[in-house]
Protein backbone atom coordinates (compact mmCIF):
# COMPACT_ATOMS: atom_id res chain seq x y z
CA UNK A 1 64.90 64.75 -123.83
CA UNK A 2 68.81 64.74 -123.61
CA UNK A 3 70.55 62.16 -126.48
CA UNK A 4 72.72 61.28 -123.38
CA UNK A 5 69.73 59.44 -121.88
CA UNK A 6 70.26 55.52 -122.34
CA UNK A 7 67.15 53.75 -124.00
CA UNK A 8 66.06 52.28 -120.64
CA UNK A 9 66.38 55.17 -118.92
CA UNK A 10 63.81 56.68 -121.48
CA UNK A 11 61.53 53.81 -120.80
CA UNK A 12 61.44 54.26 -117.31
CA UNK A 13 60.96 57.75 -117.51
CA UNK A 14 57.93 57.31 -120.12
CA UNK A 15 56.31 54.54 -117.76
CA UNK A 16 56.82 56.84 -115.43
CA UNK A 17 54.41 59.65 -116.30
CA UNK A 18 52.13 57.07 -117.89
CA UNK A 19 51.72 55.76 -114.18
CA UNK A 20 51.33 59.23 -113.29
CA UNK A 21 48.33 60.05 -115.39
CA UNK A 22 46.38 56.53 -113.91
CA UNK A 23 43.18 57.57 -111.51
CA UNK A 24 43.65 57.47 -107.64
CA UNK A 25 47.10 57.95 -108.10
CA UNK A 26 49.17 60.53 -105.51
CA UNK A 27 49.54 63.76 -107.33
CA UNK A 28 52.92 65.15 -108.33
CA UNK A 29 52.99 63.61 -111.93
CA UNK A 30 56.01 61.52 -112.87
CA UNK A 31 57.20 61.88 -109.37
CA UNK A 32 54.41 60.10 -107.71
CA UNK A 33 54.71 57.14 -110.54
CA UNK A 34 57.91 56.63 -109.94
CA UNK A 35 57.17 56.05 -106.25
CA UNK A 36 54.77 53.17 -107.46
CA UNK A 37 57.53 51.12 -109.06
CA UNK A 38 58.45 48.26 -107.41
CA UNK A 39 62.48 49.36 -108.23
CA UNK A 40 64.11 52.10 -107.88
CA UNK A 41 64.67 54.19 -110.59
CA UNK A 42 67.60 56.55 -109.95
CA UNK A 43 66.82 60.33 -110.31
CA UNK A 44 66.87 60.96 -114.29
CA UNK A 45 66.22 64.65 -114.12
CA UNK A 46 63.55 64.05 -111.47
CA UNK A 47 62.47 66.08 -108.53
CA UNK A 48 64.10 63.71 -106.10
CA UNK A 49 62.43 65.51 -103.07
CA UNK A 50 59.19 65.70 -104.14
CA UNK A 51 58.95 62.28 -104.80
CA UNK A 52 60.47 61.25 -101.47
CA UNK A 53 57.78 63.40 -99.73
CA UNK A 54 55.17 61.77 -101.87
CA UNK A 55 56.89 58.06 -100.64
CA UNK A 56 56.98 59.00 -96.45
CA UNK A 57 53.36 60.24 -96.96
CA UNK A 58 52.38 57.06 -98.31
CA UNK A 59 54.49 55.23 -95.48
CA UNK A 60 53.20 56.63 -92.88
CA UNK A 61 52.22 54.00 -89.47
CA UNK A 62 48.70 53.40 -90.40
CA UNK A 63 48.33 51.56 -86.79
CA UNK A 64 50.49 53.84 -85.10
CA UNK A 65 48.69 56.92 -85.95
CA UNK A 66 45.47 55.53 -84.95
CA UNK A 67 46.94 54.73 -81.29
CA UNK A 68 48.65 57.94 -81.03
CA UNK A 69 45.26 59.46 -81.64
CA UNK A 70 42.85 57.32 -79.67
CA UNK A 71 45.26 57.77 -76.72
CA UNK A 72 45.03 61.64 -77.45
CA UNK A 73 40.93 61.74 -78.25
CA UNK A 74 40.57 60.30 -75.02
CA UNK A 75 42.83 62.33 -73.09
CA UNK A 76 41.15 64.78 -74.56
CA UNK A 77 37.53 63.76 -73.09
CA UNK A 78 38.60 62.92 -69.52
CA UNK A 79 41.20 66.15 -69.53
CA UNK A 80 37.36 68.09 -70.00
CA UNK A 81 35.60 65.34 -67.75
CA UNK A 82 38.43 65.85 -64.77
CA UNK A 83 38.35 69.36 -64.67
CA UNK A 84 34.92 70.24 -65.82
CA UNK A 85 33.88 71.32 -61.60
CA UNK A 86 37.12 73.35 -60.90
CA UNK A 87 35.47 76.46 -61.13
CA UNK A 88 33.84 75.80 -58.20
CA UNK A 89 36.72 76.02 -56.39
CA UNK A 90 37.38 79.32 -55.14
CA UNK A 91 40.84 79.19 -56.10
CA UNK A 92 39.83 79.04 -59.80
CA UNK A 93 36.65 80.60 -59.74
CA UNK A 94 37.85 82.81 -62.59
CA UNK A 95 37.90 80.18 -64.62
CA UNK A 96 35.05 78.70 -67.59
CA UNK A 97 34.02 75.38 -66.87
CA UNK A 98 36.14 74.64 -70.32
CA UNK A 99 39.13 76.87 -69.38
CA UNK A 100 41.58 73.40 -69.27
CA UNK A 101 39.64 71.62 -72.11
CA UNK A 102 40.39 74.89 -74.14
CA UNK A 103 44.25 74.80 -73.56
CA UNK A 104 44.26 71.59 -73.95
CA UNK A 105 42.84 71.53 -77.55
CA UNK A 106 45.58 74.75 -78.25
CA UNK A 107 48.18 72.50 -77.22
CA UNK A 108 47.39 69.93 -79.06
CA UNK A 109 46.73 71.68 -82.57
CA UNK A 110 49.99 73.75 -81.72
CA UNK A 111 51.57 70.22 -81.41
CA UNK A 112 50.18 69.11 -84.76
CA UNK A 113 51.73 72.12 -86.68
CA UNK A 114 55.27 71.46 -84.54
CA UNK A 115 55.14 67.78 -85.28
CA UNK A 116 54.20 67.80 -89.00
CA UNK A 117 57.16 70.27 -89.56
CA UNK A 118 59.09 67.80 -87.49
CA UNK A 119 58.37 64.82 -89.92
CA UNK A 120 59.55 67.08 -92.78
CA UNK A 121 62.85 67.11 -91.06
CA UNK A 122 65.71 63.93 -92.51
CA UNK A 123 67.32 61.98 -89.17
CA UNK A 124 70.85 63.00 -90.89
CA UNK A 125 69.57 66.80 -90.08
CA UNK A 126 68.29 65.77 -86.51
CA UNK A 127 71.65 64.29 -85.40
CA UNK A 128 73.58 67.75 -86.52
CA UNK A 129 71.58 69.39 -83.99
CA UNK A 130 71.91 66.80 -81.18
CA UNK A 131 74.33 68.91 -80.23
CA UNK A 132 73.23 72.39 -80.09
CA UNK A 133 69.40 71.01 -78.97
CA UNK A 134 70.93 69.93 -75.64
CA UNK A 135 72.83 73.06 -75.18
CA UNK A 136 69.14 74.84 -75.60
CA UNK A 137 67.98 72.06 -72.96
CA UNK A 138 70.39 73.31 -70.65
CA UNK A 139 70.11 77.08 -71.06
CA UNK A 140 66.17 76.68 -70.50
CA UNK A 141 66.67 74.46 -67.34
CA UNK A 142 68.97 77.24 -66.37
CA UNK A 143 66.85 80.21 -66.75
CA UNK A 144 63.93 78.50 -65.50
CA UNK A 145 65.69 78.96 -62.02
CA UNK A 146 65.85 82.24 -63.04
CA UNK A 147 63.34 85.27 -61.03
CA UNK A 148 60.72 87.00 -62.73
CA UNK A 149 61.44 84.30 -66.20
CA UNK A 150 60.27 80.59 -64.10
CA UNK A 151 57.47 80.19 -62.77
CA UNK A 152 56.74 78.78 -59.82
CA UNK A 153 53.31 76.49 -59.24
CA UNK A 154 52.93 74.96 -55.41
CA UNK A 155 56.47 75.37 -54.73
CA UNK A 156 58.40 74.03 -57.65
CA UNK A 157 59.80 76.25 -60.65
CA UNK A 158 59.34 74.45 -63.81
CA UNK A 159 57.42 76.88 -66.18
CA UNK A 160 58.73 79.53 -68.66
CA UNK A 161 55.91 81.80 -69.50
CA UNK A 162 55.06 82.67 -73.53
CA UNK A 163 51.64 84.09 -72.68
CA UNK A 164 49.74 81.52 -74.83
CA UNK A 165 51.31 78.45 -73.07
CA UNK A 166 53.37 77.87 -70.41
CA UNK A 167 56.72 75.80 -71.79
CA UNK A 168 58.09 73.41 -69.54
CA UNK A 169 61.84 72.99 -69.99
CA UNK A 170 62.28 69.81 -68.96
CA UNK A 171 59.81 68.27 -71.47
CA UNK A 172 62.60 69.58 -74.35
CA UNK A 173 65.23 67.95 -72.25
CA UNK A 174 63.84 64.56 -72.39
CA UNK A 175 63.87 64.56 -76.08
CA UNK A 176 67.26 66.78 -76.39
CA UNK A 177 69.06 63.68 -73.98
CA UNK A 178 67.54 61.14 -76.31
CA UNK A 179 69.03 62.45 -79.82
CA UNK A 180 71.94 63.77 -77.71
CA UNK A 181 72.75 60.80 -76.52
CA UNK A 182 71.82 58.47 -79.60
CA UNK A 183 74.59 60.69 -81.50
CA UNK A 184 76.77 60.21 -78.65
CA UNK A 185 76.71 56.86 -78.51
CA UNK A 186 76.86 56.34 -82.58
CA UNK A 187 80.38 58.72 -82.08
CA UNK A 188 81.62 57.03 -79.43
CA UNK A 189 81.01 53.22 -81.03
CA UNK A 190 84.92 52.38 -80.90
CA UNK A 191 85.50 52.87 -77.07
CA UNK A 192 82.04 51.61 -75.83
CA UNK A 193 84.00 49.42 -74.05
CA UNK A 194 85.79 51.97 -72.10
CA UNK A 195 84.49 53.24 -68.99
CA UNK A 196 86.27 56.94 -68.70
CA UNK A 197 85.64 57.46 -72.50
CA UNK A 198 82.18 56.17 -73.25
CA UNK A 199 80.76 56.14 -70.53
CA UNK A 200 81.78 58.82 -68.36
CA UNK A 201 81.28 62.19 -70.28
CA UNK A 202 77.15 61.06 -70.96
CA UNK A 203 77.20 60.56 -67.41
CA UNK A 204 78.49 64.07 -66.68
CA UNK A 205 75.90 65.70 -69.19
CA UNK A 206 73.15 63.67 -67.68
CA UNK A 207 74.16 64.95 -64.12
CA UNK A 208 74.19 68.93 -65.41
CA UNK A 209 71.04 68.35 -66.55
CA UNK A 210 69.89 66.48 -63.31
CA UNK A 211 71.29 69.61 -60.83
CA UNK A 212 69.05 71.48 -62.98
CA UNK A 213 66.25 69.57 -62.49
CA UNK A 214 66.47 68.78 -58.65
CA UNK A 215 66.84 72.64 -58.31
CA UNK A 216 63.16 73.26 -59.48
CA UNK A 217 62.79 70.45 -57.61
CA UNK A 218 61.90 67.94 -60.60
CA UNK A 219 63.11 64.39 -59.54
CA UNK A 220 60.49 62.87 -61.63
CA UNK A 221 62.19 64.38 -64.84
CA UNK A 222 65.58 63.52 -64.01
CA UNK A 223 64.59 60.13 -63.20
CA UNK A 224 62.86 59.50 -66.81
CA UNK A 225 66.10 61.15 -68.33
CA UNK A 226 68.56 59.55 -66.50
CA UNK A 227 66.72 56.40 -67.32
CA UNK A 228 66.66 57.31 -71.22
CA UNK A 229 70.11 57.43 -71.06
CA UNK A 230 71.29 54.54 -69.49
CA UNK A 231 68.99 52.69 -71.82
CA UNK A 232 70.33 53.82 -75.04
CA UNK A 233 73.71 53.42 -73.69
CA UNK A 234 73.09 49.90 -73.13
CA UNK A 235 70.96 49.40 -76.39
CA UNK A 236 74.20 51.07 -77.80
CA UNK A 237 76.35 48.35 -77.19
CA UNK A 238 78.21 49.52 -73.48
CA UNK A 239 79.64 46.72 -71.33
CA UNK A 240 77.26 44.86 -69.49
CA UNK A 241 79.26 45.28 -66.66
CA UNK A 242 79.67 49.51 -67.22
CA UNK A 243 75.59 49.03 -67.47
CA UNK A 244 75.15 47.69 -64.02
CA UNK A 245 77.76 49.99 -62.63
CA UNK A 246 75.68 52.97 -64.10
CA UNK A 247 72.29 51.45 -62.33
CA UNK A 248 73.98 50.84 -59.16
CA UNK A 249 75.21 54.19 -59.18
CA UNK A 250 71.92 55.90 -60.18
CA UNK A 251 70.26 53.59 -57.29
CA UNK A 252 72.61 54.90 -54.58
CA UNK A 253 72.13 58.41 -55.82
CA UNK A 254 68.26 58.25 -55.40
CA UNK A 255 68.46 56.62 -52.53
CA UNK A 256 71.01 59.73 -51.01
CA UNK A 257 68.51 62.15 -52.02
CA UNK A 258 65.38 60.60 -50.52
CA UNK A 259 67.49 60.07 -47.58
CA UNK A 260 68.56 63.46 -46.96
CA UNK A 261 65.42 64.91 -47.86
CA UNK A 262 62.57 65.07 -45.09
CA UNK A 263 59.59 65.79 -47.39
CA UNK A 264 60.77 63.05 -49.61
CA UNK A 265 60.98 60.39 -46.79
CA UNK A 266 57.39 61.63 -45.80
CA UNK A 267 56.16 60.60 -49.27
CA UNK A 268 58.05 57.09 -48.59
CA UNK A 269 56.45 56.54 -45.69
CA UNK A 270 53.16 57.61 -46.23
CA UNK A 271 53.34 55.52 -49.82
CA UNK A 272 54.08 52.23 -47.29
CA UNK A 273 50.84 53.41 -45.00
CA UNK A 274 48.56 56.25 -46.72
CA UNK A 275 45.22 55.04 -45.17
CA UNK A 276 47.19 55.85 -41.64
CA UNK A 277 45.62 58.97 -39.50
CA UNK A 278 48.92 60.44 -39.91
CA UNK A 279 49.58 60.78 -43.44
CA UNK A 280 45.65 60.03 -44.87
CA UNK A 281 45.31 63.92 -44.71
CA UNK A 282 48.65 64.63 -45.29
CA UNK A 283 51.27 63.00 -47.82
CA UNK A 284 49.25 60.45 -48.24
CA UNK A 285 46.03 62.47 -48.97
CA UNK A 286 46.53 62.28 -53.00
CA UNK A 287 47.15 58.34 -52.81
CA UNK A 288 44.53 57.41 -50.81
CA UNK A 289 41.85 59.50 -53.25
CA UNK A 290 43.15 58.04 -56.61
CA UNK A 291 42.49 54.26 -54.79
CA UNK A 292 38.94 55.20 -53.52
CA UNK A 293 38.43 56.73 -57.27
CA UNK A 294 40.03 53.11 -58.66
CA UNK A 295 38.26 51.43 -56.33
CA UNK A 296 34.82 53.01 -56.83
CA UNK A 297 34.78 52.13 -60.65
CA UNK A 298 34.73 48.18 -60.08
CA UNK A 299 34.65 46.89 -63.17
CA UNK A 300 32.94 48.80 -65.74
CA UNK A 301 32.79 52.27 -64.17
CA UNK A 302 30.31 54.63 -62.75
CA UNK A 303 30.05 55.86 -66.33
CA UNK A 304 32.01 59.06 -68.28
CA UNK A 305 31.29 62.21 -66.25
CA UNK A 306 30.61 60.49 -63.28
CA UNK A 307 33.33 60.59 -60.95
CA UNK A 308 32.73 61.61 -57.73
CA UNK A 309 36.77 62.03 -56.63
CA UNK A 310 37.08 64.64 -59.52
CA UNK A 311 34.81 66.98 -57.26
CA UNK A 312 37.59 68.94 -55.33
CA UNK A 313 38.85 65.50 -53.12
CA UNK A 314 41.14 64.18 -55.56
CA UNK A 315 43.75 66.94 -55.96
CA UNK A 316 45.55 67.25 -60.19
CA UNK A 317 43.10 65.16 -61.62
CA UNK A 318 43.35 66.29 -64.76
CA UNK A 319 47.37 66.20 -64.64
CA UNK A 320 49.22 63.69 -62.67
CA UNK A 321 45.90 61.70 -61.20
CA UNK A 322 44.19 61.30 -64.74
CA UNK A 323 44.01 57.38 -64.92
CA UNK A 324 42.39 57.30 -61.63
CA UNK A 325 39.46 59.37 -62.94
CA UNK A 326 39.21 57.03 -65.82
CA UNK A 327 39.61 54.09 -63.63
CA UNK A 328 36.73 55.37 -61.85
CA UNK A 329 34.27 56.06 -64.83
CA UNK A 330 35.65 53.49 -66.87
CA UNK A 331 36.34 50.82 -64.31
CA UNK A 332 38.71 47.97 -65.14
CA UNK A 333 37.99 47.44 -68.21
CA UNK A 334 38.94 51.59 -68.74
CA UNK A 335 42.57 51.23 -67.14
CA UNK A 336 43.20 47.60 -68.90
CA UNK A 337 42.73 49.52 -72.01
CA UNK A 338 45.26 52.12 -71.23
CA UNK A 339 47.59 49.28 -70.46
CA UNK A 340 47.50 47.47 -73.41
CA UNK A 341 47.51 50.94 -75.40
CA UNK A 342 50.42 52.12 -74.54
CA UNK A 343 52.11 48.39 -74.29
CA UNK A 344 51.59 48.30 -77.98
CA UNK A 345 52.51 51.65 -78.49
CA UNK A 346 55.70 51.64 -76.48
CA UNK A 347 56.59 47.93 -78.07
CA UNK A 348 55.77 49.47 -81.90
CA UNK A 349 58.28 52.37 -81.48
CA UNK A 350 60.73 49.91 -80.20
CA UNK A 351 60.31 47.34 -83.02
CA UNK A 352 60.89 50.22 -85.56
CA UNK A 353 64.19 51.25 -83.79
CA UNK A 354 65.02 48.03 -84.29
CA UNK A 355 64.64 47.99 -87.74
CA UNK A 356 66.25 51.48 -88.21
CA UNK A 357 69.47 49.32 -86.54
CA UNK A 358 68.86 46.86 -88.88
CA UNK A 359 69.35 48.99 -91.63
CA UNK A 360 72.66 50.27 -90.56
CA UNK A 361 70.74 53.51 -89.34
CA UNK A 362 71.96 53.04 -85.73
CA UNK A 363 71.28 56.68 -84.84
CA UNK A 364 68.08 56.84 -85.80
CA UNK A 365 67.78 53.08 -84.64
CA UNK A 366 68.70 54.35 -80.77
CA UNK A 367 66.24 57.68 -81.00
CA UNK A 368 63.04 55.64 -81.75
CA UNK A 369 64.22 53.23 -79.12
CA UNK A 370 64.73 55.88 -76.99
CA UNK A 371 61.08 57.51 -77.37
CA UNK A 372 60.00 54.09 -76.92
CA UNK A 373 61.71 54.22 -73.29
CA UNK A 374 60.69 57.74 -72.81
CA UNK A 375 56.75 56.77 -73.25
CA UNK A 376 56.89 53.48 -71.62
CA UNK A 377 58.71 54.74 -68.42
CA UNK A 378 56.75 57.55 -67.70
CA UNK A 379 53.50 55.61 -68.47
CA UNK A 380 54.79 53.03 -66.44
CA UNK A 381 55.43 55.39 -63.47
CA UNK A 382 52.26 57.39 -63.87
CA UNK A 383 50.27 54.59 -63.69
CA UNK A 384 52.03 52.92 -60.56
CA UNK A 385 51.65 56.19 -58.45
CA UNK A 386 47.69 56.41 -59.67
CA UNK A 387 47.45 52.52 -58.58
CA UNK A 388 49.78 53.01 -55.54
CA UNK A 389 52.49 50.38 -56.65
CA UNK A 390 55.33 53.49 -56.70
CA UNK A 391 55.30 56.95 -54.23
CA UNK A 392 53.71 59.79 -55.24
CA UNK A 393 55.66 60.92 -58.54
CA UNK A 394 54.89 64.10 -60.28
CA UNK A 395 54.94 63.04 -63.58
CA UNK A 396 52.05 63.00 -66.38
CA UNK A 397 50.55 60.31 -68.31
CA UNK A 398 52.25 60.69 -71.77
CA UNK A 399 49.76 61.99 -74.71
CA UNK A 400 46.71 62.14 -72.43
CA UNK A 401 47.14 64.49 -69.87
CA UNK A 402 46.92 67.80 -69.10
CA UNK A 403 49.75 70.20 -70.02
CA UNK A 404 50.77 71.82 -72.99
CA UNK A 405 54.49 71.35 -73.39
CA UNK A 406 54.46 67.25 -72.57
CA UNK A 407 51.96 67.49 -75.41
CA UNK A 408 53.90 69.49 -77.62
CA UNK A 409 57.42 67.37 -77.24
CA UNK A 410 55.48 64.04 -77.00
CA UNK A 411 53.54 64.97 -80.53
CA UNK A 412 57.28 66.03 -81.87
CA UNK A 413 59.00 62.73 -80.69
CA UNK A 414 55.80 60.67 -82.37
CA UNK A 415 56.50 62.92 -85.43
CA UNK A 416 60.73 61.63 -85.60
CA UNK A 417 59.62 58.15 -84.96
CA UNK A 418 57.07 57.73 -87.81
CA UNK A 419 59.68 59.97 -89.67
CA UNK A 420 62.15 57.40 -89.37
CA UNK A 421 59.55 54.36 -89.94
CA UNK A 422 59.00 56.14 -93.25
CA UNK A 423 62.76 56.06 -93.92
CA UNK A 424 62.84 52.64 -93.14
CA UNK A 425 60.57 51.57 -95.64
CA UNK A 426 61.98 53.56 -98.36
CA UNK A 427 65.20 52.29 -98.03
CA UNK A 428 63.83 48.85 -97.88
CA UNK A 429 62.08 49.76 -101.49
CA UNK A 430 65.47 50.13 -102.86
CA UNK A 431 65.19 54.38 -102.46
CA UNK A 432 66.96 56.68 -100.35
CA UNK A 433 66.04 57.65 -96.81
């Protein structure tokens, strides 16, 4: 031991590994004592990063975790229950009867391996690459629209194919917008005020992304990120006044679009009326089938596996149309469950982006509140279509539905947020994030 060493310095180090060598403690010798002292210690010729690993590991959303993976256990199960009799549709009589369940168990443990080397990642490192991540986001929402690299599925081009999975671009650009604009927003803190210079060029980078994404056509996805956006900006600090500017504006553009386009009046109209002879078997043909599937499962459910709607009438059962299924076998009690699940879940995230702001961590502060958005909205969406409060929306219910990229980039985003709940408590232990 160097002379230079201070005497308390050599007690803490010797109390240190004495902690270390104490049963049921972490392994990783003095580092992993050090992590159980109430102060912190300074490094003293430590290894600083294996101790910090040992500390997130320990931090780790207990609650969290367990939410994150009832929500994707059951997924799981009604993913397998919803698509369990597609094979006997001709049009996927190629199929096994656990083709989808198999695909969807890939995605997931290819999500596991991409969010766990997420996690390892420090939010400093993150908000280097907000940069060049939504540059990627682009470029794949661009060559998506490409021939012969998207792929097209009833109509609309939204796929890249990598042979084991098909990677949906616009997944990545819901997360890419959300750091993007958190580091925007954390570089732009001294004109927030300013229309033209806060304001403005996120509103421009927001509407690339959003030509890209009506060009597939994906309005569902531009609407989640153009909501993400506008609510960071405004949990950023911009002018209450700028923030109902930006809504108005987003209102009147949505409005334009529906407006001009005929198939996406139809889906107005026949969301107003779908039990009408004219859009029953038509527009409204999807709508009508997730509220007899709803409606079947009363209050406790025809019981898991038996849905009748999941038998060739109700059309994406296991994607978009999901919570109808479980609404059906699982009754009221089934969907209230959902509810409150991802209530808490969305409300967690958001409490721990609050803390991150707390902290002085604003960037990582805005991403978690931004995932919190990003999961909430789309839940919220998903679930109005399936209970026909909102049109017919072509968006999934986040962490329980079928498809492997929303599984992949919502695992990821789960993955930053406990990462920075795990720097949040180390700094509030007196260490460094």
């Amino acid at each position: 031991m160097s002379d230079s060493l201070s005497i308390s310095q050599r007690l803490h180090i010797g109390f240190a590994r004495l902690l270390a060598l104490v049963p049921g403690r972490v392994s990783g010798g003095a580092s992993a004592g050090v992590q159980s002292l109430p102060v912190n210690l300074g490094d003293y010729g430590l290894n600083s990063h294996s101790r910090g690993n040992a500390a997130r590991m320990q931090s780790v959303d207990q609650a969290l975790l367990w939410v994150v993976g009832a929500l994707l256990l059951w997924g799981m199960v009604m993913v397998y229950s919803a698509s369990i009799a597609m094979p006997d549709n001709p049009k996927f009589a190629r199929y096994s009867h656990t083709h989808f369940l198999t695909r969807h168990v890939i995605s997931m443990v290819v999500g596991f391996i991409v969010a766990l080397l997420a996690f390892q990642i420090r939010m400093e490192t993150w908000e280097k690459l907000a940069k060049p991540l939504f540059l990627l986001a682009l470029v794949l929402l661009a060559l998506v629209l490409v021939p012969f690299i998207g792929k097209g599925v009833n109509g609309a081009r939204r796929w890249i194919s990598f042979g084991v999975m098909n990677f949906q671009p616009s997944e990545l650009a819901k997360l890419a917008t959300i750091i993007y604009a958190a580091d925007y927003m954390v570089r732009k803190m001294d004109v927030k005020e300013k229309f033209f210079k806060a304001v403005w060029p996120m509103g421009a980078a927001v509407g690339l992304a959003g030509v890209f994404l009506l060009a597939e056509p994906d309005m569902g996805a531009f609407m989640v990120i153009a909501t993400v956006a506008m609510g960071i900006l405004f949990l950023g600090g911009v002018n209450a006044r700028m923030f109902f500017l930006i809504l108005g504006v987003l209102i009147l553009a949505f409005v334009v679009m529906i407006a001009e386009s005929p198939w996406r009046r139809e889906r107005i109209f026949a969301y107003l009326d779908p039990f009408s002879a004219e859009h029953a078997l038509g527009k409204g043909y999807q709508l009508t089938h997730s509220l007899i599937a709803i409606g079947r499962g009363e209050i406790w459910g025809v019981g898991l596996g038996g849905s009748v709607e999941k038998l060739h009438w109700l059309p994406e059962a296991h994607t978009d149309f999901l919570l109808a299924v479980i609404g059906e076998e699982f009754g009221l009690v089934g969907v209230t469950l959902v509810i409150c699940l991802f209530l808490w879940l969305s409300r967690r995230i958001m409490v721990i982006g609050r803390q991150a702001i707390a902290l002085e961590k604003v960037f990582a502060g805005l991403v978690a509140q931004g995932v919190g958005i990003w999961i909430g909205f789309q839940a919220f969406i998903n679930m109005g279509v399936n209970l026909g409060a909102l049109p017919t929306k072509g968006l999934t219910l986040p962490l329980m539905s079928y498809g492997g990229s929303a599984i992949l980039m919502n695992l990821v985003a789960i993955a930053i947020v406990l990462r920075i709940d795990a720097e949040n408590k180390q700094m509030m232990r007196g260490g460094r994030a």
